[in-house]
C-alpha atoms as a PDB file:
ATOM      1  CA  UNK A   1     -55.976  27.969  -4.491  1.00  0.00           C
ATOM      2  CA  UNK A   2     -56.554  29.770  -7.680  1.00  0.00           C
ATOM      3  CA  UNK A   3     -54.748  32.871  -6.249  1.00  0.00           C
ATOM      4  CA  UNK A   4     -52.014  30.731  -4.779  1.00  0.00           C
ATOM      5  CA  UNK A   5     -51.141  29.410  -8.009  1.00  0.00           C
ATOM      6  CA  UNK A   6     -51.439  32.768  -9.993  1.00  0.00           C
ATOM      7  CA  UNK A   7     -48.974  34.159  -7.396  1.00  0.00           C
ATOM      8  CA  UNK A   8     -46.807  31.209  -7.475  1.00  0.00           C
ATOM      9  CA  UNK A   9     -46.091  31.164 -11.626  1.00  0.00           C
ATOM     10  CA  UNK A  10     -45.868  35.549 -10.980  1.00  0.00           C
ATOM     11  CA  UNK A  11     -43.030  35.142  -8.924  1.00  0.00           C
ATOM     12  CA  UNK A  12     -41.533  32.799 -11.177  1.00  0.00           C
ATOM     13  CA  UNK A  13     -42.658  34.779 -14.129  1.00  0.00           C
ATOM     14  CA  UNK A  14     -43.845  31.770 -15.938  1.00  0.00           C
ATOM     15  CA  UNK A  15     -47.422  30.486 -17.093  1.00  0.00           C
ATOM     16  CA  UNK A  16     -48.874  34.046 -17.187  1.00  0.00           C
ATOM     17  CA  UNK A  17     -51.612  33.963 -19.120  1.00  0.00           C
ATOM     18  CA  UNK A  18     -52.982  31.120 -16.851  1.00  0.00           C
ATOM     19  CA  UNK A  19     -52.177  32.860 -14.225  1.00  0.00           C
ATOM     20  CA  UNK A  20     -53.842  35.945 -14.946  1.00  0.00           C
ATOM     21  CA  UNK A  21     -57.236  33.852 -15.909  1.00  0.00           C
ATOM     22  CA  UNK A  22     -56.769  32.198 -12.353  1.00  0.00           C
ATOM     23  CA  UNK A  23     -56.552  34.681 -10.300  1.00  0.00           C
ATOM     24  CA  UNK A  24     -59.114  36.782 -12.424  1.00  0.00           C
ATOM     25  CA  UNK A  25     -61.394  33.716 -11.353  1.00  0.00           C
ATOM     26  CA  UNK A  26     -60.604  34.215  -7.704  1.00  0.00           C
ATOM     27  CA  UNK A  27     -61.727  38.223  -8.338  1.00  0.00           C
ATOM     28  CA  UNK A  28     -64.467  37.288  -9.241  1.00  0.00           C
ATOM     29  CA  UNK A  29     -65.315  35.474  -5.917  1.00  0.00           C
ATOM     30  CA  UNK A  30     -63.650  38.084  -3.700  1.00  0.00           C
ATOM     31  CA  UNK A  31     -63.210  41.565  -5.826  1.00  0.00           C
ATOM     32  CA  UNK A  32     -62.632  43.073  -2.701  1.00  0.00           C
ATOM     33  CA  UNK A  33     -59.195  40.966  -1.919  1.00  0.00           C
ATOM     34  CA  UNK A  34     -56.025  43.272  -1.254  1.00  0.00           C
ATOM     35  CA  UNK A  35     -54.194  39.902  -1.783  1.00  0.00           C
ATOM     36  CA  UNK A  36     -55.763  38.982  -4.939  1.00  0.00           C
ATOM     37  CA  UNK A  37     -55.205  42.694  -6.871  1.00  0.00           C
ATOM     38  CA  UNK A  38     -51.421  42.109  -5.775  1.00  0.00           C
ATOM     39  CA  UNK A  39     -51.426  39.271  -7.666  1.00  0.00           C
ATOM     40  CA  UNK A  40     -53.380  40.475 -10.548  1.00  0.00           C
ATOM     41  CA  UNK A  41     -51.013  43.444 -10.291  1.00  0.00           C
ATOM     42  CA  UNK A  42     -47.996  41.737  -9.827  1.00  0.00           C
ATOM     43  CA  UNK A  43     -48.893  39.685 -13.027  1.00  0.00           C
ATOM     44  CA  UNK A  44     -49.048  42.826 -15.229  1.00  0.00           C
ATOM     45  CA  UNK A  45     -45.840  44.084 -13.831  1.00  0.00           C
ATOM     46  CA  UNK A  46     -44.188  40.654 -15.221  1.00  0.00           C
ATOM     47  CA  UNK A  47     -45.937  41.254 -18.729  1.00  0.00           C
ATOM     48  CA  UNK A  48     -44.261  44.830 -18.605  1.00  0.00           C
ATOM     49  CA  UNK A  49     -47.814  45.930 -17.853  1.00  0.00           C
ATOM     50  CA  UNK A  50     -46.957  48.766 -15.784  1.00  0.00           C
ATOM     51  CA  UNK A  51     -49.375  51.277 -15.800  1.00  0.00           C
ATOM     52  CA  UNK A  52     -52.071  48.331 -15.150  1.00  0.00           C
ATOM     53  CA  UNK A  53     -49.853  47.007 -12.434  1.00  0.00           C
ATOM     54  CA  UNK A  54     -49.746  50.629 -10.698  1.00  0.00           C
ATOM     55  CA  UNK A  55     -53.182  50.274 -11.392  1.00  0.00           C
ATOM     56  CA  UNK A  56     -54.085  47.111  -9.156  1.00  0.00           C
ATOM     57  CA  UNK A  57     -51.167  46.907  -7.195  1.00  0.00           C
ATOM     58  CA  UNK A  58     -52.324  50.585  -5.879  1.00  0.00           C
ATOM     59  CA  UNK A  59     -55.796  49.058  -5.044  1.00  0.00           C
ATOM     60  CA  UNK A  60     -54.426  46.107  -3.007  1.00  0.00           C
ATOM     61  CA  UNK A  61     -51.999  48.489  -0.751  1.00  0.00           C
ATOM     62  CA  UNK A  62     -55.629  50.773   0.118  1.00  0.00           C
ATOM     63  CA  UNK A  63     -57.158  47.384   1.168  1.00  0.00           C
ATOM     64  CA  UNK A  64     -54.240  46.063   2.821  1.00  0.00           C
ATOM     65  CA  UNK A  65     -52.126  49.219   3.608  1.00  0.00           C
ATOM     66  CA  UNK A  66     -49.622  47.396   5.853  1.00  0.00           C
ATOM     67  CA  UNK A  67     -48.629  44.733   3.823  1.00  0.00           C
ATOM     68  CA  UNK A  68     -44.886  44.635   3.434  1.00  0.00           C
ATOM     69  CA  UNK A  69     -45.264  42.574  -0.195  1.00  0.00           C
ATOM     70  CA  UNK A  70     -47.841  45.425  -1.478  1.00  0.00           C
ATOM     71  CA  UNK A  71     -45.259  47.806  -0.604  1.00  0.00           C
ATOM     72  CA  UNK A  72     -42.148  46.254  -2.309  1.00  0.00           C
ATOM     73  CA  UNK A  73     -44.498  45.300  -5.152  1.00  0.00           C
ATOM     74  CA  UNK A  74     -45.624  48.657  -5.592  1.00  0.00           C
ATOM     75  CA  UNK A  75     -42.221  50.245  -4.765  1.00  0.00           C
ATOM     76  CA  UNK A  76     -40.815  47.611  -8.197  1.00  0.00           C
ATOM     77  CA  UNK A  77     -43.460  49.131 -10.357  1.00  0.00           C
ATOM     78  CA  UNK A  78     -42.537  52.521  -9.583  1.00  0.00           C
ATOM     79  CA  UNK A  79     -39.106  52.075 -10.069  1.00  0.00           C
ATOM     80  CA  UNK A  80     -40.260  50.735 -13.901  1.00  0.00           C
ATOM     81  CA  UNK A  81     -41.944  53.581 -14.528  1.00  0.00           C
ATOM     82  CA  UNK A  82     -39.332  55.804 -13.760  1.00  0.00           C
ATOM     83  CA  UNK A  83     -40.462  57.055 -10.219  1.00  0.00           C
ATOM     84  CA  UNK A  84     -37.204  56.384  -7.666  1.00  0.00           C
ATOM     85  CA  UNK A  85     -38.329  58.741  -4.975  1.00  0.00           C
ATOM     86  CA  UNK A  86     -41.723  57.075  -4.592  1.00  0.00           C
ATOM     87  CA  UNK A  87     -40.031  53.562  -5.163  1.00  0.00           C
ATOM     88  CA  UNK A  88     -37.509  54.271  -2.471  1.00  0.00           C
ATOM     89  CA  UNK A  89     -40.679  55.672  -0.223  1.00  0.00           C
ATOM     90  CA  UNK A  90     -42.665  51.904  -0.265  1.00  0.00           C
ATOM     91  CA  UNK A  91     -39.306  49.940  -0.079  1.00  0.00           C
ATOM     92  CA  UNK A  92     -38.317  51.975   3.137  1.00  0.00           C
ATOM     93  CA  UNK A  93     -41.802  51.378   4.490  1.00  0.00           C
ATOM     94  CA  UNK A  94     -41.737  47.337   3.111  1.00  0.00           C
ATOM     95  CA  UNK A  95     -38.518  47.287   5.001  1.00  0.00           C
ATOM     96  CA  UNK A  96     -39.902  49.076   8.276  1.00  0.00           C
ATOM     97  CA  UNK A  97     -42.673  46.493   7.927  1.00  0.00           C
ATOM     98  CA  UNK A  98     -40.850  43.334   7.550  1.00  0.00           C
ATOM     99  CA  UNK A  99     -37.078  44.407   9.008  1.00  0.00           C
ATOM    100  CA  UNK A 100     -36.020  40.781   8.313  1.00  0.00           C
ATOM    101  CA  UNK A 101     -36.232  41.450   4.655  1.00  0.00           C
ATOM    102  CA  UNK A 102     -33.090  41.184   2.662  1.00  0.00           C
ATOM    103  CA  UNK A 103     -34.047  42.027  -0.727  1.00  0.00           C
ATOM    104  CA  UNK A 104     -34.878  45.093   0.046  1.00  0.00           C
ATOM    105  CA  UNK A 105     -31.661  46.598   1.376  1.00  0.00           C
ATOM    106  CA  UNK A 106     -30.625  45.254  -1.900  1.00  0.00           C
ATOM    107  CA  UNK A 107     -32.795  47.141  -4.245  1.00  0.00           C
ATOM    108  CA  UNK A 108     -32.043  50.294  -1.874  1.00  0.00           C
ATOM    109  CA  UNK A 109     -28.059  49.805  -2.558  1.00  0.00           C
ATOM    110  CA  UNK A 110     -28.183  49.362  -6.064  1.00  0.00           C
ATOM    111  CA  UNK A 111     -30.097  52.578  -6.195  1.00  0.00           C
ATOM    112  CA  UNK A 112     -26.840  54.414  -3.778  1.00  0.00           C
ATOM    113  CA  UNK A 113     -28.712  54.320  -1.015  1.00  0.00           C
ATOM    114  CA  UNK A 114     -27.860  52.910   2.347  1.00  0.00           C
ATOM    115  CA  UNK A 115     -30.470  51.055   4.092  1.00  0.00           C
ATOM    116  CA  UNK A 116     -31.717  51.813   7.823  1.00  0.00           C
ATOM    117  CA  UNK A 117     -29.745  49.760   9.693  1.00  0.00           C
ATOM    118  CA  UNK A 118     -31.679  46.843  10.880  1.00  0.00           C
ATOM    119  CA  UNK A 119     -33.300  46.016  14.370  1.00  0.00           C
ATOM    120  CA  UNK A 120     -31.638  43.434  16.501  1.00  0.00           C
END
């Protein structure tokens, strides 16, 4: 629950100090949670905390290495810090993981690049 909410005020980029001191809680009852270091990762990336949220976000996608949210998490933060080829790398493979995905297409056009067409 504590992660749930910490994700849930992330992705709305709101409450983020309590958020950060919830799922730090949850951390600290499973440190070895790929889910949980997204969220503690995707927290620093809304407090413009990017070389922290490379820093987690990184650790969740080796515990959870097909996760198509790691990988368009992690693609975001690389993008902020200024790295488009290995941004455009973890979208494509967020994308081949979750073809459904429309955001990512998105993020790939605004760049000038045309996304893999998707599977039927």
């Amino acid at each position: 629950i504590l992660n749930y909410l910490a994700y849930m005020w992330a992705e709305e980029n709101k409450n983020l100090e309590k958020a950060l001191a919830n799922v730090q809680k949850a951390l600290h009852f499973e440190p070895d949670s790929g889910a949980y270091a997204d969220t503690l990762g995707w927290i620093h990336f809304r407090l413009r905390e990017y070389d922290k949220a490379l820093e987690q976000i990184t650790r969740a996608d080796k515990l959870m290495p097909d996760d198509p949210t790691i990988n368009d998490h992690l693609g975001d933060v690389y993008e902020a810090l200024g790295d488009r080829k290995r941004a455009v790398s973890c979208w494509e493979k967020s994308l081949s993981l979750e073809p459904g995905n429309t955001k990512i297409p998105e993020k790939l056009k605004k760049l000038g690049i045309e996304p893999p067409p998707t599977r039927p």
